[in-house]
C-alpha atoms as a PDB file:
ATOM      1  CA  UNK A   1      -9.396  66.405 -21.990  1.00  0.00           C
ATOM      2  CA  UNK A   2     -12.314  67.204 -19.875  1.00  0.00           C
ATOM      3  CA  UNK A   3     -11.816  71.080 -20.035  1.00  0.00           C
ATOM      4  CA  UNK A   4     -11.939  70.787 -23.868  1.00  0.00           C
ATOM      5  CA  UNK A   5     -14.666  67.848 -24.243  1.00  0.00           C
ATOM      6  CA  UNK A   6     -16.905  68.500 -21.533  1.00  0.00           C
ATOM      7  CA  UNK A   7     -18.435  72.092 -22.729  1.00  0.00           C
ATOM      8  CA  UNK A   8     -19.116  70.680 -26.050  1.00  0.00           C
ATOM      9  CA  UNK A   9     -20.555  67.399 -24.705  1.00  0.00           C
ATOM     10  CA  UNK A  10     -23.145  69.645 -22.919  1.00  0.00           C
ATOM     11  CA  UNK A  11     -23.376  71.958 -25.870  1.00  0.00           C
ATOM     12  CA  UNK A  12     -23.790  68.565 -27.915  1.00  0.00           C
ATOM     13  CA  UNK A  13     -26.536  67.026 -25.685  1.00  0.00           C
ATOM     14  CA  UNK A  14     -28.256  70.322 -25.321  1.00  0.00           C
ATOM     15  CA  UNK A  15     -28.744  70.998 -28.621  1.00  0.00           C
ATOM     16  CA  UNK A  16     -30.135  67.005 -29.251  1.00  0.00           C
ATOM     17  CA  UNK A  17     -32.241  67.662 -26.465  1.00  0.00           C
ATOM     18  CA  UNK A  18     -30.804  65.172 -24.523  1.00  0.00           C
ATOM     19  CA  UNK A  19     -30.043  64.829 -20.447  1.00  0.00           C
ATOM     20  CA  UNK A  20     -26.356  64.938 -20.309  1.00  0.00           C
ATOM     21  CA  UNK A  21     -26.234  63.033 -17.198  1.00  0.00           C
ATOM     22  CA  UNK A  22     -28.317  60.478 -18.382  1.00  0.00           C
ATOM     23  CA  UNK A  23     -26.912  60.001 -22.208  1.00  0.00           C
ATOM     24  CA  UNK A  24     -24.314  57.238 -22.217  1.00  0.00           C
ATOM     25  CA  UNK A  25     -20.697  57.530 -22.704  1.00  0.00           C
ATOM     26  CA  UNK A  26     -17.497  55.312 -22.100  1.00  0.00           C
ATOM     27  CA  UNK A  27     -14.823  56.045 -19.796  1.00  0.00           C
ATOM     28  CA  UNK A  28     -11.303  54.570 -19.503  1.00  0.00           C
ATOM     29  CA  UNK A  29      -9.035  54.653 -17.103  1.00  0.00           C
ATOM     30  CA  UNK A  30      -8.980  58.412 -16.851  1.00  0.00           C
ATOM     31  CA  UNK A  31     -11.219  60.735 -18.132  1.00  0.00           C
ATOM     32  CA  UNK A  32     -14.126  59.371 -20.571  1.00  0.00           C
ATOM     33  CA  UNK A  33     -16.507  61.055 -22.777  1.00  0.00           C
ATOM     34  CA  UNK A  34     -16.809  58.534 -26.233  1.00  0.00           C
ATOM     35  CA  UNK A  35     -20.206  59.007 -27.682  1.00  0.00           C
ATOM     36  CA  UNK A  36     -22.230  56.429 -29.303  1.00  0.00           C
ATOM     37  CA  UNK A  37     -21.255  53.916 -31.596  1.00  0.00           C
ATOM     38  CA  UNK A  38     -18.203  55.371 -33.123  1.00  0.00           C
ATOM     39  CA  UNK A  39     -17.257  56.023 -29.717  1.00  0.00           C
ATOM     40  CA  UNK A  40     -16.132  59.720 -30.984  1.00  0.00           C
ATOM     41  CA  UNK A  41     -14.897  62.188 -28.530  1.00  0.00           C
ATOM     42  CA  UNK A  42     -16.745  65.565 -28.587  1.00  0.00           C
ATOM     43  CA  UNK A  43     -14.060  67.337 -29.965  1.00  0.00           C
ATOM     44  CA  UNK A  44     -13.408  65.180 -32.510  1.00  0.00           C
ATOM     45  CA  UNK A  45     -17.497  64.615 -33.204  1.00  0.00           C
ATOM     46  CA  UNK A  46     -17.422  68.768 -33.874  1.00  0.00           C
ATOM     47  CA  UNK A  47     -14.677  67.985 -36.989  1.00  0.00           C
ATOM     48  CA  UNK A  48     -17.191  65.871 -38.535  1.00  0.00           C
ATOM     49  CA  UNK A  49     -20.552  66.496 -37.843  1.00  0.00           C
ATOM     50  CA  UNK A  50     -21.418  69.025 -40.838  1.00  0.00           C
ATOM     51  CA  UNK A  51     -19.900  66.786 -43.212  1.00  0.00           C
ATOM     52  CA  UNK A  52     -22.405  63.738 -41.580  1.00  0.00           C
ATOM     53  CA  UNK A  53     -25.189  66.170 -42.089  1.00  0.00           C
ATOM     54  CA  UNK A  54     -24.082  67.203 -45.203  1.00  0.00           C
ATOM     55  CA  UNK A  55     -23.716  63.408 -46.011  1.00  0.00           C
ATOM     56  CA  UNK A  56     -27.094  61.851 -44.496  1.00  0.00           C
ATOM     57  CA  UNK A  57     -29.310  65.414 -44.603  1.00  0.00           C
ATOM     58  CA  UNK A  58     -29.796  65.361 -40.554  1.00  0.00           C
ATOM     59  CA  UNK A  59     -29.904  68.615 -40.069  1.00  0.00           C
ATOM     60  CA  UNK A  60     -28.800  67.747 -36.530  1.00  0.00           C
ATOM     61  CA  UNK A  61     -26.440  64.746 -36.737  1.00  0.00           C
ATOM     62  CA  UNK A  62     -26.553  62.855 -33.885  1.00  0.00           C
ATOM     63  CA  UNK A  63     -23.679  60.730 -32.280  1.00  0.00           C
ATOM     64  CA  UNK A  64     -25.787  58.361 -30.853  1.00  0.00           C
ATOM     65  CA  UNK A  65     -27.633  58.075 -33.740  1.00  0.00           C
ATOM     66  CA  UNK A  66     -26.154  54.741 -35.623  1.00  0.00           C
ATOM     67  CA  UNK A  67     -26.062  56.157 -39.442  1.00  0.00           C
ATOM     68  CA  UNK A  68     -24.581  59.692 -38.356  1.00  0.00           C
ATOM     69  CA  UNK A  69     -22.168  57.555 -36.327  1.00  0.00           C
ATOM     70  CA  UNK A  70     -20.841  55.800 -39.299  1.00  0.00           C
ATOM     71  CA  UNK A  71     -20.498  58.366 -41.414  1.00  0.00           C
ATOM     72  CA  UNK A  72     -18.456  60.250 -39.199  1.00  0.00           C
ATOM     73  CA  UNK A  73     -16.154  56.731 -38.725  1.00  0.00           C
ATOM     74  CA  UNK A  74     -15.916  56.435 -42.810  1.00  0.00           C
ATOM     75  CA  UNK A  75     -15.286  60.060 -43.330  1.00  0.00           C
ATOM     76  CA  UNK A  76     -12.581  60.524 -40.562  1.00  0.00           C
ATOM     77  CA  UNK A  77     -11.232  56.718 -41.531  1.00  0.00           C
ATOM     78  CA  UNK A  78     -11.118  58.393 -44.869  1.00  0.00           C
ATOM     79  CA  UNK A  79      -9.386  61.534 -44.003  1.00  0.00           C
ATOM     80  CA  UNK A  80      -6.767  59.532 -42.106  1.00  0.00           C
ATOM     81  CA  UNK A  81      -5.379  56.989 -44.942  1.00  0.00           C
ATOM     82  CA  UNK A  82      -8.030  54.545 -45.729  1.00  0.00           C
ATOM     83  CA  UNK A  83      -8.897  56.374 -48.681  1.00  0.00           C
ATOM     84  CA  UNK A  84      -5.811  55.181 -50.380  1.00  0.00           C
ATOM     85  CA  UNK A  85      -6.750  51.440 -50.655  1.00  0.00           C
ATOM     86  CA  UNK A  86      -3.338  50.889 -49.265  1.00  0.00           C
ATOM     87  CA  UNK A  87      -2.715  48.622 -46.408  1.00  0.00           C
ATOM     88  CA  UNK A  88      -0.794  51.427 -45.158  1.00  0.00           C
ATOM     89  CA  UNK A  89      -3.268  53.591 -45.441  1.00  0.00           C
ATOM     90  CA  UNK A  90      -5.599  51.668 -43.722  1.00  0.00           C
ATOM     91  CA  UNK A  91      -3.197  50.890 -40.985  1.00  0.00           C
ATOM     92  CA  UNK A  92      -2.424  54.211 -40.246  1.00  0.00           C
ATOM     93  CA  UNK A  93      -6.541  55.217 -40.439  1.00  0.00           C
ATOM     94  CA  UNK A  94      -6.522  52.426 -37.890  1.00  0.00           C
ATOM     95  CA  UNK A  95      -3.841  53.517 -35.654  1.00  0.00           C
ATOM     96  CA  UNK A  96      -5.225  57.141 -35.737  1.00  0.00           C
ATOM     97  CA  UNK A  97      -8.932  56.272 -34.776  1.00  0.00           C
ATOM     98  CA  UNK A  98      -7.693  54.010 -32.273  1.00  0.00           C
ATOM     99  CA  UNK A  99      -4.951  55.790 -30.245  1.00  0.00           C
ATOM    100  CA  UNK A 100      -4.628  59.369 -32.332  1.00  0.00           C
ATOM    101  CA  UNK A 101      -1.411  58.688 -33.783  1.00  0.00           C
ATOM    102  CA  UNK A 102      -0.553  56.621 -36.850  1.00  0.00           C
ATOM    103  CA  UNK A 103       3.412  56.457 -36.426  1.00  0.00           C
ATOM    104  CA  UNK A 104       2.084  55.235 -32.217  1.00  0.00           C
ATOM    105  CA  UNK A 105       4.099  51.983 -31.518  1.00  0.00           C
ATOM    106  CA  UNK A 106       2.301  51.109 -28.510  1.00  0.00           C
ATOM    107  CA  UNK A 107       1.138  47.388 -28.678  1.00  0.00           C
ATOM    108  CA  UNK A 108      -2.340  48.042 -27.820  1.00  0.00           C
ATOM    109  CA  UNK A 109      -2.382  50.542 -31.469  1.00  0.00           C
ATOM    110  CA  UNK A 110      -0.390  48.338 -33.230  1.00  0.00           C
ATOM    111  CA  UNK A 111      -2.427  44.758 -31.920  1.00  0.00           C
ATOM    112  CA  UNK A 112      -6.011  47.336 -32.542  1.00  0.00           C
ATOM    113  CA  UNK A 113      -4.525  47.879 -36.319  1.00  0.00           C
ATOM    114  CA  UNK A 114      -3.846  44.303 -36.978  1.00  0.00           C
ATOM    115  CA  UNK A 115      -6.972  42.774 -36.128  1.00  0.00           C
ATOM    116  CA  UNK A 116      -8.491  45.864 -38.117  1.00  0.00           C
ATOM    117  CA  UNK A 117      -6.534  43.775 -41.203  1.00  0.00           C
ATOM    118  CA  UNK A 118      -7.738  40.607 -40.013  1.00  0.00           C
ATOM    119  CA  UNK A 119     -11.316  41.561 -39.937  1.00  0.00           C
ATOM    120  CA  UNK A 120     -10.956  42.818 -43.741  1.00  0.00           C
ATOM    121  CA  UNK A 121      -9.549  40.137 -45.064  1.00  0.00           C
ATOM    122  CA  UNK A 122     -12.613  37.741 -43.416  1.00  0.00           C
ATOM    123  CA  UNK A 123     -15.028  40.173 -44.808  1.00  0.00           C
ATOM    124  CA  UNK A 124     -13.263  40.593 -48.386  1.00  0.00           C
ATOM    125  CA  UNK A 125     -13.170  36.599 -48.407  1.00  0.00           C
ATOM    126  CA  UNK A 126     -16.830  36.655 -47.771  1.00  0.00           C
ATOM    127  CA  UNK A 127     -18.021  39.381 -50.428  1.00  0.00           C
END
C-alpha cells in the first residue's frame, strides 16, 4: 500500500536520520517497502515500535537495527497466537506474519507455516 507505507517510511527514515533512497528495503512483485530484518512493513513497524522501545530502552527503535527488529517479530508473533504454546497458535502467528491472514489457505502461507514447525522442532531437538 504505497499511499499508506510510503509517508511513514519517509517519516521513519527521517526521524533515524537516514537517506530514504539509500536505506534498503525488499520489494515483491508489486509494491515493496519491508524494512530490515523482520522485514516489517511501515505500517505495521508503527504498531510496534513503542512497545520495542519500551522493551529494549531505544528511545528511537530502529527497524534496521537487529535487536529492535526482533522484538518487534516476538511481540507481534506474540500478539498473533504464539503466545499460547499451541501449535495452533503458532501456526496461525505464522500464517499472519507471513501473508496477514491466519485462516489464508494459499500454499505459499500454509508451506511458510509448516516449515515454521519444522524449524522448531530441529531447534527444540537441539536445546
Amino acid at each position: 500500500h504505497p499511499t499508506r507505507d510510503l509517508p511513514l517510511f519517509l517519516n521513519i527514515t527521517a526521524e533515524l536520520g537516514l537517506d530514504s533512497f539509500k536505506t534498503p528495503i525488499s520489494c515483491g512483485s508489486s509494491w515493496g517497502g519491508a524494512m530490515g530484518a523482520a522485514q516489517f512493513i511501515p505500517s505495521t513497524w508503527m504498531g510496534y515500535k513503542d512497545e520495542v522501545a519500551r522493551i529494549t530502552g531505544h528511545s528511537l527503535p530502529n527497524p534496521w537495527n537487529i535487536e529492535d527488529a526482533f522484538v518487534a517479530a516476538a511481540a507481534k508473533l506474540s500478539r498473533d497466537g504464539a503466545s499460547s504454546k499451541t501449535r495452533e497458535g503458532e501456526i496461525s502467528a505464522s500464517k499472519r506474519y507471513y501473508c496477514g491472514s491466519a485462516t489464508s489457505k494459499s500454499s505459499g502461507c500454509i508451506n511458510y507455516a509448516n516449515a515454521v514447525q519444522r524449524k522448531a522442532e530441529e531447534i527444540a531437538k537441539n536445546l
